[in-house]
C-alpha atoms as a PDB file:
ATOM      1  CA  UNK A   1      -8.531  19.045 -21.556  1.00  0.00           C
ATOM      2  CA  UNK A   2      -7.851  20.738 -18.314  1.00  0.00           C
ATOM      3  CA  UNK A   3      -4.445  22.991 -17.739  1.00  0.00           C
ATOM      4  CA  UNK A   4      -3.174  22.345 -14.381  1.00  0.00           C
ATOM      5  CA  UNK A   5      -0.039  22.334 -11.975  1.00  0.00           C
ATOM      6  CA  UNK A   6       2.065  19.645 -12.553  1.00  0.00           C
ATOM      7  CA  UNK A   7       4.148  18.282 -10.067  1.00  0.00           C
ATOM      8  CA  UNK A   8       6.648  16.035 -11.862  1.00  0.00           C
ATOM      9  CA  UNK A   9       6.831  18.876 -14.626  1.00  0.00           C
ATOM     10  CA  UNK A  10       6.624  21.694 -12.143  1.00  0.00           C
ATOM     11  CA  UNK A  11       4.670  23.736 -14.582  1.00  0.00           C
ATOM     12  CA  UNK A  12       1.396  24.364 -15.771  1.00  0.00           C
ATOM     13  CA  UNK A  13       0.389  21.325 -18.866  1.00  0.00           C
ATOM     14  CA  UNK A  14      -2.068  20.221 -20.332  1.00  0.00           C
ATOM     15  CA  UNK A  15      -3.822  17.501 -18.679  1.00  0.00           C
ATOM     16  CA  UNK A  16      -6.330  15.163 -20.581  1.00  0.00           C
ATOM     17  CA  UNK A  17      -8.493  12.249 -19.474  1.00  0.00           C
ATOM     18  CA  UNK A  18      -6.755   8.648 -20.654  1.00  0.00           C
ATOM     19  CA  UNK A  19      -8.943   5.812 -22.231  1.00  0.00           C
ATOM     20  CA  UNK A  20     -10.479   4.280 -19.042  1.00  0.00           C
ATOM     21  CA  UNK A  21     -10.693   0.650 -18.534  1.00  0.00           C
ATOM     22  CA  UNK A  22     -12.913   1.380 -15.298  1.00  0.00           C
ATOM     23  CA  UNK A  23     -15.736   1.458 -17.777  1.00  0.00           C
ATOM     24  CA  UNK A  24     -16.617   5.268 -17.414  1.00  0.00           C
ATOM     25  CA  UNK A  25     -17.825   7.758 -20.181  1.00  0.00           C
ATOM     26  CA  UNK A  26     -15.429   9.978 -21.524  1.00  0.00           C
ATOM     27  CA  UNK A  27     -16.695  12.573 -19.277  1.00  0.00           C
ATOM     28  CA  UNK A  28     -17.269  10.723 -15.884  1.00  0.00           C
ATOM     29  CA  UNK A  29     -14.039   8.983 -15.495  1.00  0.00           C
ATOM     30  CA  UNK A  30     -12.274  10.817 -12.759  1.00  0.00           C
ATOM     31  CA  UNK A  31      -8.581  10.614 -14.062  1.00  0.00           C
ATOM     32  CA  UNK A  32      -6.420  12.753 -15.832  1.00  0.00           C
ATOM     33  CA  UNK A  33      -2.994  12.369 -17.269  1.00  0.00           C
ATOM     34  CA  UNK A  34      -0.229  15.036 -17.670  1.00  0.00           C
ATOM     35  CA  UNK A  35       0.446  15.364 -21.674  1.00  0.00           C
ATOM     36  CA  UNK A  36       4.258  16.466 -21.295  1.00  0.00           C
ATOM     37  CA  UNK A  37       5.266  13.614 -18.750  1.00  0.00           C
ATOM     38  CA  UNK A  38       1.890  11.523 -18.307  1.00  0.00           C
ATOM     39  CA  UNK A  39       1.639  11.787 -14.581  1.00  0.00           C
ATOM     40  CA  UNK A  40      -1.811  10.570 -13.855  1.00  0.00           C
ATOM     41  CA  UNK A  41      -4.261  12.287 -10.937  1.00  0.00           C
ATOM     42  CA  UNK A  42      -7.071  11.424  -9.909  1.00  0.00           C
ATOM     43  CA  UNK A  43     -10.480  13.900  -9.343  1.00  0.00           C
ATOM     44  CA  UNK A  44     -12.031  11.700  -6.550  1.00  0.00           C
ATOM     45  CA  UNK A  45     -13.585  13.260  -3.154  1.00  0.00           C
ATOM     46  CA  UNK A  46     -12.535  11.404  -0.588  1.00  0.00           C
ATOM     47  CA  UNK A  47     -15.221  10.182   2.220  1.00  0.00           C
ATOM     48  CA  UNK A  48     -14.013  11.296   5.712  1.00  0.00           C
ATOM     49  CA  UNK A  49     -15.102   8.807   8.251  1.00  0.00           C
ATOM     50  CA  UNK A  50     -13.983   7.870  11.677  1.00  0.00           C
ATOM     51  CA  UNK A  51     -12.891   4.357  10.310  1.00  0.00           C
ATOM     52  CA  UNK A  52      -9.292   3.745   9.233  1.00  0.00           C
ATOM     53  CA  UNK A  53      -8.648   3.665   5.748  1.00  0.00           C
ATOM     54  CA  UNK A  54      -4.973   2.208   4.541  1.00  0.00           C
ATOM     55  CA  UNK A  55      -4.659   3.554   0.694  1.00  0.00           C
ATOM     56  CA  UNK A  56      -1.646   2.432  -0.800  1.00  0.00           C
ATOM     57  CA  UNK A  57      -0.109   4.227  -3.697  1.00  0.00           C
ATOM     58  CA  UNK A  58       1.640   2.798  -6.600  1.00  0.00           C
END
């Protein structure tokens, strides 16, 4: 558990890493999810590069 800013809650929660169905250990996956409203983040670095990269959000 990690307590955080949350956006949607516009507070600081709890935030706790969700089962993962990427196939990571509890303590590699890279997610977490907001326990009040279950806003989910993600923990990855992001490569910059001097290639385009279109990331679309859900």
């Amino acid at each position: 558990m990690t307590e955080m800013f949350c956006t949607d809650c516009k507070a600081d929660t709890m935030f706790v890493t969700p089962e993962c169905l990427d196939g990571h250990t509890l303590g590699d996956c890279p997610d977490l999810m907001c326990e009040r409203c279950g806003l989910a983040v993600t923990r990855l670095a992001l490569l910059i590069t001097e290639e385009v990269v279109l990331v679309e959000a859900a």
